[in-house]
PDB file of N, CA and C in Angstrom:
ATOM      1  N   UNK A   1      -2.691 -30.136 -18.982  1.00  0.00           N
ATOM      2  CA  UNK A   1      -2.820 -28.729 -18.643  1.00  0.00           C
ATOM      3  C   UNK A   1      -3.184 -28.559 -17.166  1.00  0.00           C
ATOM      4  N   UNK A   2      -3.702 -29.095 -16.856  1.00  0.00           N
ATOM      5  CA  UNK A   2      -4.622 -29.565 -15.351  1.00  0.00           C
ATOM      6  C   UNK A   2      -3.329 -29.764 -14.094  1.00  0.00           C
ATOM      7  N   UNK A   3      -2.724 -30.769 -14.845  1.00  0.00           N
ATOM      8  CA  UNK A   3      -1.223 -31.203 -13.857  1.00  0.00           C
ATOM      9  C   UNK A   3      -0.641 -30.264 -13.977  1.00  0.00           C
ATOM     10  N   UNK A   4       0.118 -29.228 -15.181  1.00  0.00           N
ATOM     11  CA  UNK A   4       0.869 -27.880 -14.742  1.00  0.00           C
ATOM     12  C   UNK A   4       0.172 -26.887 -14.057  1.00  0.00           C
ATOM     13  N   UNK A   5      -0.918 -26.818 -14.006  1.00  0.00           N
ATOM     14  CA  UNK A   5      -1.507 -25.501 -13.736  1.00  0.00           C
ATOM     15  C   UNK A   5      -1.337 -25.761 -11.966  1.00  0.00           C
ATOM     16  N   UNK A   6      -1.642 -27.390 -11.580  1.00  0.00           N
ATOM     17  CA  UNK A   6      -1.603 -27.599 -10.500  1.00  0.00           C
ATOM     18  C   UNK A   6      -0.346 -27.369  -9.815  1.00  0.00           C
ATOM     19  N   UNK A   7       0.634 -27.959 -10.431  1.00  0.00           N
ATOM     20  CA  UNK A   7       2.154 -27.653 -10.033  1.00  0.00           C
ATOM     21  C   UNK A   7       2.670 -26.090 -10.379  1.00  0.00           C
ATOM     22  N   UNK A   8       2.180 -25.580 -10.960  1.00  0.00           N
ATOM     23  CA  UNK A   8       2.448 -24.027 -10.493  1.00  0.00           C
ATOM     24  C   UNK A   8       1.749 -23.740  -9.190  1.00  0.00           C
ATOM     25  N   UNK A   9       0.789 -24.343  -8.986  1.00  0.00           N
ATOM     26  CA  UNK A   9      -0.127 -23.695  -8.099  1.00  0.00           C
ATOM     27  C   UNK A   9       0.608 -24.315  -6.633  1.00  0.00           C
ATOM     28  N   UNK A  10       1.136 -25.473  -6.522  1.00  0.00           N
ATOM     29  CA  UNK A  10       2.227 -26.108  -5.708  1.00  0.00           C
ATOM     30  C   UNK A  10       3.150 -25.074  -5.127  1.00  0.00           C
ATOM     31  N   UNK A  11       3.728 -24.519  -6.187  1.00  0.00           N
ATOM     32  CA  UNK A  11       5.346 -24.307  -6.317  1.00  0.00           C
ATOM     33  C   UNK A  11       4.810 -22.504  -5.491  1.00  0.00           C
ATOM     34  N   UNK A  12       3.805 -21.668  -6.407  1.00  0.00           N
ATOM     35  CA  UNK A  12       3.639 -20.993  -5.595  1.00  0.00           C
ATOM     36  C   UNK A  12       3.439 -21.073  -4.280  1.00  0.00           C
ATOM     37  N   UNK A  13       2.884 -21.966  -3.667  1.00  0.00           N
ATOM     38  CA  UNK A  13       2.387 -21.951  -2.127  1.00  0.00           C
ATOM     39  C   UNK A  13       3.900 -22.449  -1.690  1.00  0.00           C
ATOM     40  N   UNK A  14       4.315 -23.133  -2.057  1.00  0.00           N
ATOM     41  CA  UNK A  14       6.083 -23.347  -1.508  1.00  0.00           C
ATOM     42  C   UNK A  14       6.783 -22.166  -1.254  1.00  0.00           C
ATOM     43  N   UNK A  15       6.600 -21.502  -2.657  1.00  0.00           N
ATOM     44  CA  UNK A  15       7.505 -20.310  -2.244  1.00  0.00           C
ATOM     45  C   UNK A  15       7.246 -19.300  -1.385  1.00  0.00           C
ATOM     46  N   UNK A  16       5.736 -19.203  -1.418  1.00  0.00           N
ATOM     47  CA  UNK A  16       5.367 -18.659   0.077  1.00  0.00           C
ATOM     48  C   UNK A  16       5.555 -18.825   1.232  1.00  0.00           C
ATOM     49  N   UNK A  17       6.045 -19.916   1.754  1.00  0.00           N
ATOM     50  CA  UNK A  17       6.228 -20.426   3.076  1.00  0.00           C
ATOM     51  C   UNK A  17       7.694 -20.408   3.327  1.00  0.00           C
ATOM     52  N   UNK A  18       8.115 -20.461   2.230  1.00  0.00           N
ATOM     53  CA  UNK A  18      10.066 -20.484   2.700  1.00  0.00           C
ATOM     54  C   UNK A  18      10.299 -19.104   2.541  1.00  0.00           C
ATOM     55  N   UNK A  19       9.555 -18.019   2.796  1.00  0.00           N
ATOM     56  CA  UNK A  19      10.047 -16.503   2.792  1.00  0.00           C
ATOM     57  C   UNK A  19      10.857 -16.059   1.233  1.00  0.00           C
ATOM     58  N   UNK A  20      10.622 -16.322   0.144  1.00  0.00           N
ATOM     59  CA  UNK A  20      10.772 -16.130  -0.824  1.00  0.00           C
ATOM     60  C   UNK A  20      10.217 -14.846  -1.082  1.00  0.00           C
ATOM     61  N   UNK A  21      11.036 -13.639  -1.509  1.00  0.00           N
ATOM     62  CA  UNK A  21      10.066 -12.336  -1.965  1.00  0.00           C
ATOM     63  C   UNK A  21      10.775 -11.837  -3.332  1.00  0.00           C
ATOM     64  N   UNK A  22      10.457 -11.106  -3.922  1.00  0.00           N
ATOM     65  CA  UNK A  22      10.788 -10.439  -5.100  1.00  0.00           C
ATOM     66  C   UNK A  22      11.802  -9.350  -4.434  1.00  0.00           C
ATOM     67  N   UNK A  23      12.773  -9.097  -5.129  1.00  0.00           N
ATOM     68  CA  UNK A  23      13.576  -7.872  -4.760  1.00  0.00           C
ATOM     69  C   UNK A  23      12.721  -6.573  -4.282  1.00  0.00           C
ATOM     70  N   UNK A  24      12.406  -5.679  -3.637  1.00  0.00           N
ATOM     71  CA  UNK A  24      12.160  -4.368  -2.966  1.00  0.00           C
ATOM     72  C   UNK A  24      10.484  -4.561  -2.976  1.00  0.00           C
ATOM     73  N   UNK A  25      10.071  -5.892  -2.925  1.00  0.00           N
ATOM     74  CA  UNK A  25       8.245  -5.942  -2.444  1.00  0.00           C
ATOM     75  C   UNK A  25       8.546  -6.697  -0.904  1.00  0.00           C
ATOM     76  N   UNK A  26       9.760  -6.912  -0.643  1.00  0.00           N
ATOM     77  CA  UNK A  26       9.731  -7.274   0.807  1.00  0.00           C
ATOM     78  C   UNK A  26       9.727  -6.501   1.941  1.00  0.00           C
ATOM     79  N   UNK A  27       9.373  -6.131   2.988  1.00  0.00           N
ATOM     80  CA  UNK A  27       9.759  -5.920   3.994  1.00  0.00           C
ATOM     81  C   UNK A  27      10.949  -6.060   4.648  1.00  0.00           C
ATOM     82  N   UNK A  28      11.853  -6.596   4.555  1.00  0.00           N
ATOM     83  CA  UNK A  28      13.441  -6.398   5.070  1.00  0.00           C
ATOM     84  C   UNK A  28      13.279  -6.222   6.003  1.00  0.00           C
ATOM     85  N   UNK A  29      14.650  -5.637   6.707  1.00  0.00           N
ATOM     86  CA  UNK A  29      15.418  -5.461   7.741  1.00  0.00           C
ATOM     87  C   UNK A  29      14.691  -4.436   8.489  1.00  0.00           C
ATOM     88  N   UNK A  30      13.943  -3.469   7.960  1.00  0.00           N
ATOM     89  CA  UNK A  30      13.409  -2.371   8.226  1.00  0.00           C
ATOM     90  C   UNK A  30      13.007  -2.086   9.117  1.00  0.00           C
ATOM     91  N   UNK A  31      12.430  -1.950  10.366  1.00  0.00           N
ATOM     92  CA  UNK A  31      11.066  -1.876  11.410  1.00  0.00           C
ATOM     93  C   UNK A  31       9.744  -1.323  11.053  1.00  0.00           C
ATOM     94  N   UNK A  32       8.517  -1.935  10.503  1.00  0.00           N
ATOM     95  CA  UNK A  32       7.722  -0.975  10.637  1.00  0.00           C
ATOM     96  C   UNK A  32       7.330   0.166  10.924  1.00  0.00           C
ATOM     97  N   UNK A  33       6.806   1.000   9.334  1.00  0.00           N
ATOM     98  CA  UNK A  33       6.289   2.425   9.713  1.00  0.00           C
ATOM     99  C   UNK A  33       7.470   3.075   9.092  1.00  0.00           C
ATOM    100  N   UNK A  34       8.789   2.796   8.680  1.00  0.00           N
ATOM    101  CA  UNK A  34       9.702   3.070   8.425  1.00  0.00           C
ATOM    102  C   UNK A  34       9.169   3.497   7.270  1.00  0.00           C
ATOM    103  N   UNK A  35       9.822   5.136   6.984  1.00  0.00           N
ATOM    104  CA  UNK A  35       9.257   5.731   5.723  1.00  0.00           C
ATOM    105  C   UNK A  35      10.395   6.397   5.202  1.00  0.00           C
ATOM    106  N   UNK A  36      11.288   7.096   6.046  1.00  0.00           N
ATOM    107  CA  UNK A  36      12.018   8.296   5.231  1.00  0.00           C
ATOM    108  C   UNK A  36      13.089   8.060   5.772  1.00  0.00           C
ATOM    109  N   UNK A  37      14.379   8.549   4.726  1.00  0.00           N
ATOM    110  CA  UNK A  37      15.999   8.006   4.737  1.00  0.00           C
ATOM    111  C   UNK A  37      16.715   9.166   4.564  1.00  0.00           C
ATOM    112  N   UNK A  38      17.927   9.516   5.560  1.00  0.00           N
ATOM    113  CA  UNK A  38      18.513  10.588   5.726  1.00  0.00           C
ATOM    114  C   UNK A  38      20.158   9.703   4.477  1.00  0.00           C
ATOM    115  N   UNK A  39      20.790   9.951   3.346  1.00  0.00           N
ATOM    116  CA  UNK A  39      21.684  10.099   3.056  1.00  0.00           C
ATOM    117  C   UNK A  39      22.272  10.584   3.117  1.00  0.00           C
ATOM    118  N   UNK A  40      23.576  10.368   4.468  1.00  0.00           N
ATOM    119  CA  UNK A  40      24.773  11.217   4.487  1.00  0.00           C
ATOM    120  C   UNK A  40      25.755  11.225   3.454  1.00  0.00           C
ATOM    121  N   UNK A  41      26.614  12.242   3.189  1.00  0.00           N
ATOM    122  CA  UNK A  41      26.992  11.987   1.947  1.00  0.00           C
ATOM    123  C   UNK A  41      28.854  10.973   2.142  1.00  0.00           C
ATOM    124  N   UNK A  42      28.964  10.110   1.316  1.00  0.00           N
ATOM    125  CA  UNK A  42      29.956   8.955   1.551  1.00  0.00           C
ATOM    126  C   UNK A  42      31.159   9.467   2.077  1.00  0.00           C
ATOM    127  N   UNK A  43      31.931   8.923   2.842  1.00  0.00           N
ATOM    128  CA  UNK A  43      33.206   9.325   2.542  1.00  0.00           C
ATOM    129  C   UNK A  43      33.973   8.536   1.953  1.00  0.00           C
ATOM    130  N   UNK A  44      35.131   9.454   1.017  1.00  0.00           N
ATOM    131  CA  UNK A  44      35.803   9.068  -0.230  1.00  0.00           C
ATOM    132  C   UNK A  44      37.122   8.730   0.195  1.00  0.00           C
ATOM    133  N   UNK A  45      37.276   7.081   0.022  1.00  0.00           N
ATOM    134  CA  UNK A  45      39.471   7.112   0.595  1.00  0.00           C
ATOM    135  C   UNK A  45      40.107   6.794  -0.394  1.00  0.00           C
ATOM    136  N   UNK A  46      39.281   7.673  -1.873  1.00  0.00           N
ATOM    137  CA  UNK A  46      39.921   7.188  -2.795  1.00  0.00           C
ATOM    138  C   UNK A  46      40.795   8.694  -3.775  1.00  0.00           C
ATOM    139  N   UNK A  47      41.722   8.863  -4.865  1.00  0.00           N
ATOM    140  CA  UNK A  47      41.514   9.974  -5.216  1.00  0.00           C
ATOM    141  C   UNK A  47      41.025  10.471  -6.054  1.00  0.00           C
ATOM    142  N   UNK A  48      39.860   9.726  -6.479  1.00  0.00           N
ATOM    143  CA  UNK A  48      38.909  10.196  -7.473  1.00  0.00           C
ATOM    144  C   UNK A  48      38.311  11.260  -7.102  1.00  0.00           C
ATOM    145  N   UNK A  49      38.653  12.299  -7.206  1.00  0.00           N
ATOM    146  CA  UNK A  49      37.949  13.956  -6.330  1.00  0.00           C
ATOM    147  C   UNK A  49      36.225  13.627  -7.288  1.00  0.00           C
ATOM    148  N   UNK A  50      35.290  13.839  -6.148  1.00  0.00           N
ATOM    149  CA  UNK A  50      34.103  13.795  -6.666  1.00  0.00           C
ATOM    150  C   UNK A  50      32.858  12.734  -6.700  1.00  0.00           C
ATOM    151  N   UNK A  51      34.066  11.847  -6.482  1.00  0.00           N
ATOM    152  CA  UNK A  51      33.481  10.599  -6.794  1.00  0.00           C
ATOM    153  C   UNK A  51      32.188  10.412  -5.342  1.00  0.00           C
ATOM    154  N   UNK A  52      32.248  10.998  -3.957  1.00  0.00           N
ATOM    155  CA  UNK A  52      31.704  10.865  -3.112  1.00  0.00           C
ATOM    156  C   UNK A  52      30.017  11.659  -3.458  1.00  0.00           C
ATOM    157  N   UNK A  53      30.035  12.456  -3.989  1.00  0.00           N
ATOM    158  CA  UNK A  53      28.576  13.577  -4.061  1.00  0.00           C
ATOM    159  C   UNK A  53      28.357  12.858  -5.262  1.00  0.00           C
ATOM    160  N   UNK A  54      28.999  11.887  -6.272  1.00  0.00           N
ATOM    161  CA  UNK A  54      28.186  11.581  -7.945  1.00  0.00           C
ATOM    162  C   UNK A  54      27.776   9.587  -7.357  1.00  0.00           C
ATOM    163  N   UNK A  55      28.394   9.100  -6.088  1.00  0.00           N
ATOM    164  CA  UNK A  55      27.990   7.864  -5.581  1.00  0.00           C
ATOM    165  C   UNK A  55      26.298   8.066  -4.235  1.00  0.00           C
ATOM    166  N   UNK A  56      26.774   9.221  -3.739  1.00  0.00           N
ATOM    167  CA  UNK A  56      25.470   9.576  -2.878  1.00  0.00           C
ATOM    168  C   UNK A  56      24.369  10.207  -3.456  1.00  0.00           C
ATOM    169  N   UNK A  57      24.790  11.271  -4.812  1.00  0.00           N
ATOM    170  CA  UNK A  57      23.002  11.440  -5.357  1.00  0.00           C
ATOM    171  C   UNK A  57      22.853  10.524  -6.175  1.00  0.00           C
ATOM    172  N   UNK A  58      23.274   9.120  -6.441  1.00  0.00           N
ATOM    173  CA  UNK A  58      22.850   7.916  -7.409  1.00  0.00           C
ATOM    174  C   UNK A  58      21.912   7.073  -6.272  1.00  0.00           C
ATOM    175  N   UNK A  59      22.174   7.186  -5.074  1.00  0.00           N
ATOM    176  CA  UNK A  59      22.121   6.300  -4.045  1.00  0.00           C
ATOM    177  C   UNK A  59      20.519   7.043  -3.686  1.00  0.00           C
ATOM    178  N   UNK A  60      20.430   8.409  -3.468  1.00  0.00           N
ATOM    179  CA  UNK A  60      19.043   9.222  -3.408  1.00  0.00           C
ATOM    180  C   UNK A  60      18.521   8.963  -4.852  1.00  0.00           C
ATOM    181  N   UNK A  61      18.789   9.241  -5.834  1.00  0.00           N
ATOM    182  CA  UNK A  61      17.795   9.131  -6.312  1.00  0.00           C
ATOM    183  C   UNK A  61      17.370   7.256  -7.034  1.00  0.00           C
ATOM    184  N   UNK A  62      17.822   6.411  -6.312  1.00  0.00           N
ATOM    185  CA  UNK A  62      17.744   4.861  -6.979  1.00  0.00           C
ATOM    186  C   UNK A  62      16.429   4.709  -5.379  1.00  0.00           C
ATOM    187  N   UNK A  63      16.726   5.169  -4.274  1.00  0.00           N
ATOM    188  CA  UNK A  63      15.751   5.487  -3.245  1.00  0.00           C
ATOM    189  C   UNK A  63      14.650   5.964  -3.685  1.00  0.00           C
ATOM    190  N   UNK A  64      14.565   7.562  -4.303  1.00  0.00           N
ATOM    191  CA  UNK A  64      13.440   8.507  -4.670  1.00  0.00           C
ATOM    192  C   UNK A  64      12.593   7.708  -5.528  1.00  0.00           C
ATOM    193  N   UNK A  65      13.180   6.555  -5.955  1.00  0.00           N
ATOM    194  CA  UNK A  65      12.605   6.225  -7.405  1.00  0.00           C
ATOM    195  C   UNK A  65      11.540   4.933  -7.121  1.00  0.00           C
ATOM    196  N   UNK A  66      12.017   4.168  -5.704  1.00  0.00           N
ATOM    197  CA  UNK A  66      10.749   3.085  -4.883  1.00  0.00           C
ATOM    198  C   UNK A  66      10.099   3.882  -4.178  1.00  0.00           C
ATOM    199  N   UNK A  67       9.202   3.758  -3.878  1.00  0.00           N
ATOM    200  CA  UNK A  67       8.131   3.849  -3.508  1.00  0.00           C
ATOM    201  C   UNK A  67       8.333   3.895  -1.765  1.00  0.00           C
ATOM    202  N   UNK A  68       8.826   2.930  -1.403  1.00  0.00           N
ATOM    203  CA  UNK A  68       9.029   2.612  -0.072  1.00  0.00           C
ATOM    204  C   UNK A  68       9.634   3.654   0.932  1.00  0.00           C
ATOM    205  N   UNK A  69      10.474   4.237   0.318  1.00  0.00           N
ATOM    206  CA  UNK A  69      11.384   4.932   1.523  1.00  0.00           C
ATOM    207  C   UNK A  69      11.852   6.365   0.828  1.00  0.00           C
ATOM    208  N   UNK A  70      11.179   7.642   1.330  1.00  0.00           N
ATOM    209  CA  UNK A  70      11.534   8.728   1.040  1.00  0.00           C
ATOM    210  C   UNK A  70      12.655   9.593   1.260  1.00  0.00           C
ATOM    211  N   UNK A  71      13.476   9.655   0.751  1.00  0.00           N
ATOM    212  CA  UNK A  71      14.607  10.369   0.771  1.00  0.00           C
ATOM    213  C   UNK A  71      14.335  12.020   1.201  1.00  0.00           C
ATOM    214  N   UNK A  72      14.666  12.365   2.664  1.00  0.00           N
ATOM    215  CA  UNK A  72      15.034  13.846   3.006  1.00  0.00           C
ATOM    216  C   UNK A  72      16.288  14.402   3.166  1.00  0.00           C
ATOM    217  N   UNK A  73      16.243  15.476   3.446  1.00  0.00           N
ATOM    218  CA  UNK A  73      17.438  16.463   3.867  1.00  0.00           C
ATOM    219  C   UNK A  73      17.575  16.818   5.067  1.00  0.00           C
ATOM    220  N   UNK A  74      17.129  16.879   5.873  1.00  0.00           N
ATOM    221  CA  UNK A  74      16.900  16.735   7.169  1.00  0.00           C
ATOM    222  C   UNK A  74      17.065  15.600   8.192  1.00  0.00           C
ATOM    223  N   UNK A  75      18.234  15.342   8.766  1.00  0.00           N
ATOM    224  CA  UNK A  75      18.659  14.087   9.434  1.00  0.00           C
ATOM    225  C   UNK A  75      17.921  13.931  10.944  1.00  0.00           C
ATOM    226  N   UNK A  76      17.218  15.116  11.441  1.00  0.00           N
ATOM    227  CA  UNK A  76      16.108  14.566  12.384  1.00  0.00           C
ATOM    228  C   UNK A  76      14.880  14.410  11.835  1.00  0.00           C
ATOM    229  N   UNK A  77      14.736  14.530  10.703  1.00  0.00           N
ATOM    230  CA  UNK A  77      13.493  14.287   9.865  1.00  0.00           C
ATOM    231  C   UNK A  77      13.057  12.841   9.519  1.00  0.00           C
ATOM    232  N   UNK A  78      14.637  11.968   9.575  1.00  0.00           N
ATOM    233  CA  UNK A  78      14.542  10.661   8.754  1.00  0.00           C
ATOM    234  C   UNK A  78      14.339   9.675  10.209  1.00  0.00           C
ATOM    235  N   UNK A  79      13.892   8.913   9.608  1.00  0.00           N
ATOM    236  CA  UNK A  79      13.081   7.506  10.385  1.00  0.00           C
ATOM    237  C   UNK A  79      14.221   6.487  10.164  1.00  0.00           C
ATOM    238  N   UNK A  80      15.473   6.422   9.486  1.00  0.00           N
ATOM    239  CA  UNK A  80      17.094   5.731   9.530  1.00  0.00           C
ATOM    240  C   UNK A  80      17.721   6.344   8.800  1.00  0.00           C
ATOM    241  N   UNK A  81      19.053   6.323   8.629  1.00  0.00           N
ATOM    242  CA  UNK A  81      20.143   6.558   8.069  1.00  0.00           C
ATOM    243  C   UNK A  81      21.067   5.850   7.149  1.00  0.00           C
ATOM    244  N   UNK A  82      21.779   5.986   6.362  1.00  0.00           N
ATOM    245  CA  UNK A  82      22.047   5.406   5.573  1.00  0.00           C
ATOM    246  C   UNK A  82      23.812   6.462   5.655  1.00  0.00           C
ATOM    247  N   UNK A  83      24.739   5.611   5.619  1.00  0.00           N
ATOM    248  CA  UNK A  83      26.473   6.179   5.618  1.00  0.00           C
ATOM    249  C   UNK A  83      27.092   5.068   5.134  1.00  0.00           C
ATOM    250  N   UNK A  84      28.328   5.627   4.737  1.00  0.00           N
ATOM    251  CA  UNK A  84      29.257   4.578   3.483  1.00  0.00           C
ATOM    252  C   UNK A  84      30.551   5.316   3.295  1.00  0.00           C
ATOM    253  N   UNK A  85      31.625   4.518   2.815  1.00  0.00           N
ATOM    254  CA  UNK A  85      32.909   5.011   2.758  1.00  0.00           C
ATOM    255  C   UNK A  85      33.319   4.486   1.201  1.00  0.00           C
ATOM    256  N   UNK A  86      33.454   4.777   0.181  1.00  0.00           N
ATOM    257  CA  UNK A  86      33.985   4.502  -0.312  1.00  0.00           C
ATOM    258  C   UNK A  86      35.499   4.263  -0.502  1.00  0.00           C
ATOM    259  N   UNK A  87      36.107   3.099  -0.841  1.00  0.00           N
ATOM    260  CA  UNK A  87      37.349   2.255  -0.176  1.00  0.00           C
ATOM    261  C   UNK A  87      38.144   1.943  -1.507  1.00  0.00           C
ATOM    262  N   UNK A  88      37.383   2.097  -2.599  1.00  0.00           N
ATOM    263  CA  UNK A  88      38.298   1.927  -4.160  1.00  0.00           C
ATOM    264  C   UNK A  88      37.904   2.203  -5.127  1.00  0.00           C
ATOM    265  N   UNK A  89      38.142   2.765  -6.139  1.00  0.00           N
ATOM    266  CA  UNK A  89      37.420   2.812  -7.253  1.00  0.00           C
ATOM    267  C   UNK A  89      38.242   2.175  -8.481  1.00  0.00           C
ATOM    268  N   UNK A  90      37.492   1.725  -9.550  1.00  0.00           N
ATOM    269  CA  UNK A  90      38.495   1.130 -10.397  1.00  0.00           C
ATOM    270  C   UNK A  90      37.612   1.887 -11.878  1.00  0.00           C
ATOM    271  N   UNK A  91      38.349   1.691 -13.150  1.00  0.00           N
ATOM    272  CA  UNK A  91      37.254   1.931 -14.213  1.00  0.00           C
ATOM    273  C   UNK A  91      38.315   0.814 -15.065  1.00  0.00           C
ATOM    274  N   UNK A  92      37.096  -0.247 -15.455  1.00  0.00           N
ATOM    275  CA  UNK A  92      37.289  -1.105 -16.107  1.00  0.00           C
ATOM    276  C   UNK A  92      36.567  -1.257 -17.890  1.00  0.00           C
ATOM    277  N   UNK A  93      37.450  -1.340 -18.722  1.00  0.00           N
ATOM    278  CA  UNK A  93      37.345  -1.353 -19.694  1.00  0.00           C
ATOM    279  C   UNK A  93      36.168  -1.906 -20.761  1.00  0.00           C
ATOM    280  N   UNK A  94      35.147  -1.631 -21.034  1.00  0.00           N
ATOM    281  CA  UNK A  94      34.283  -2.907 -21.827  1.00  0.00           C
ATOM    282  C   UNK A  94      34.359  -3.181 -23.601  1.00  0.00           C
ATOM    283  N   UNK A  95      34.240  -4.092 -23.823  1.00  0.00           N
ATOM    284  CA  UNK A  95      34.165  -4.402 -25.048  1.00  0.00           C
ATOM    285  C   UNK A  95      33.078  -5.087 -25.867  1.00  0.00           C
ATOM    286  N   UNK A  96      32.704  -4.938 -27.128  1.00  0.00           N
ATOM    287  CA  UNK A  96      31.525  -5.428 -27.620  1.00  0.00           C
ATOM    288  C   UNK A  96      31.290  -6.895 -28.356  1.00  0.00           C
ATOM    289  N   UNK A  97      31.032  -7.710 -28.158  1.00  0.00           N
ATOM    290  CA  UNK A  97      31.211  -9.080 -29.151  1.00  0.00           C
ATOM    291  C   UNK A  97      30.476  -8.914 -30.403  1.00  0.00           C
ATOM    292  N   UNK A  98      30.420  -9.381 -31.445  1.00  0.00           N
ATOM    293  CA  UNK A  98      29.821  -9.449 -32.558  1.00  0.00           C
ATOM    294  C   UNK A  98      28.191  -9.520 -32.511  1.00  0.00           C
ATOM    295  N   UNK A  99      27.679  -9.789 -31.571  1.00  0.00           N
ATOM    296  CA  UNK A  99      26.564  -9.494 -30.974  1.00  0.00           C
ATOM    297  C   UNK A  99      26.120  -8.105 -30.421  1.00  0.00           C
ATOM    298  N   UNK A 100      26.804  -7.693 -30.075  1.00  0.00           N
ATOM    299  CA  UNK A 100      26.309  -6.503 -29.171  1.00  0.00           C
ATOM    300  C   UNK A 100      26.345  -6.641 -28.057  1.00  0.00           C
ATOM    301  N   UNK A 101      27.050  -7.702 -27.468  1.00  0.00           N
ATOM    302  CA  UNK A 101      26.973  -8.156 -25.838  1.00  0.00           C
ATOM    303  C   UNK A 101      28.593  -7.553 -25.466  1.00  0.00           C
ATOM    304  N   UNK A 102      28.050  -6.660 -24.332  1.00  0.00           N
ATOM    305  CA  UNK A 102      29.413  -6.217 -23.709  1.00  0.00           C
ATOM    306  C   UNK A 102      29.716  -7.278 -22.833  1.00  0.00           C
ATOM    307  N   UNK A 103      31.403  -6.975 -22.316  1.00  0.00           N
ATOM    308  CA  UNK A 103      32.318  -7.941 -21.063  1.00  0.00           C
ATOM    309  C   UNK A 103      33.471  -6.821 -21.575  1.00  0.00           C
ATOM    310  N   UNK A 104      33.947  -7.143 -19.657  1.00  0.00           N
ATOM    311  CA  UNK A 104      34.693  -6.433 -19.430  1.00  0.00           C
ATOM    312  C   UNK A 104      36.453  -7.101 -19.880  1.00  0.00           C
ATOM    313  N   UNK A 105      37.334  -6.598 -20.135  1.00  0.00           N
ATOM    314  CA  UNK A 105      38.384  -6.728 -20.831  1.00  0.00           C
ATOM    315  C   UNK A 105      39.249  -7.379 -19.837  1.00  0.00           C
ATOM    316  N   UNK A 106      38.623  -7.352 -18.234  1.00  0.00           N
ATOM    317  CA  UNK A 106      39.341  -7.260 -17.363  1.00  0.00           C
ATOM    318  C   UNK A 106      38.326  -8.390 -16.127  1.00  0.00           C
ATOM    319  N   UNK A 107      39.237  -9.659 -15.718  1.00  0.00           N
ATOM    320  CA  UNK A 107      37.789 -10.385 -15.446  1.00  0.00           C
ATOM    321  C   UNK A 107      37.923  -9.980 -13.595  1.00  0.00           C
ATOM    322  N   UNK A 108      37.129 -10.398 -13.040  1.00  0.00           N
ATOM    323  CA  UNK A 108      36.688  -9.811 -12.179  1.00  0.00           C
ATOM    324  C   UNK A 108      37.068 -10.456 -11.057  1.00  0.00           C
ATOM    325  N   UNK A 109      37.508  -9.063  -9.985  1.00  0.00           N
ATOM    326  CA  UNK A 109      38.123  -9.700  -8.622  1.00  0.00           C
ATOM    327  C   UNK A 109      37.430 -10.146  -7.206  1.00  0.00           C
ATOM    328  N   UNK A 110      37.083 -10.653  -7.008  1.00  0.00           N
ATOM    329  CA  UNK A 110      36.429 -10.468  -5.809  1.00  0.00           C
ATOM    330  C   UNK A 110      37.278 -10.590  -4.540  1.00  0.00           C
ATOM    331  N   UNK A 111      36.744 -10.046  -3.185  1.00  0.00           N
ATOM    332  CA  UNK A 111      37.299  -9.991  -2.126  1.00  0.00           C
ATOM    333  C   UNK A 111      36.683 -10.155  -0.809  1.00  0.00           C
ATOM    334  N   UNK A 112      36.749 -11.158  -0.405  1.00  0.00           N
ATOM    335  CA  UNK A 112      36.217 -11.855   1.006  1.00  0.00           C
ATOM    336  C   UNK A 112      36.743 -11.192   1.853  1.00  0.00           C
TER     337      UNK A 112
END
């Protein structure tokens, strides 16, 4: 018990030193003091009419919802900015396995 407790206690101090953080408890890219985020709203090069105002209030409120960075309306108000184009949209099919575990019907593309 003595030897794991120690090797956790290892592994934590490792991961401390190689900049290891949990998703959104880091500090990032950000500059200090950085508090509030102006979302312009996307532009759409796709023809999904709509799709631009139902991708930018997902984007405010997945923001509103940490702690970190307050979402305004006011673009001399905000401390950075945040802009985006949306470039494709697809809607891909899902299906259920005998489990209850979805996958998509359609396997997945990626693009470098």
């Amino acid at each position: 018990m003595k030897r794991r407790a120690a090797l956790v206690a290892l592994l934590a101090v490792a991961l401390q030193g190689c900049g290891y953080a949990l998703v959104g408890t880091g500090r990032g890219i950000l500059p200090e003091g950085t508090s509030s985020v102006f979302v312009e709203t996307f532009v759409n090069d796709t023809p999904r009419v709509g799709l631009e105002q139902r991708l930018t209030d997902a984007v405010i409120r997945e923001l509103a919802g940490r702690a970190r960075l307050s979402p305004v309306s006011d673009r001399s108000a905000a401390d950075v900015e945040i802009t985006g184009r949306i470039l494709s949209y697809q809607l891909n099919p899902v299906r259920f396995d005998d489990q209850g575990r979805a996958w998509s019907t359609r396997s997945p593309s990626w693009h470098d």
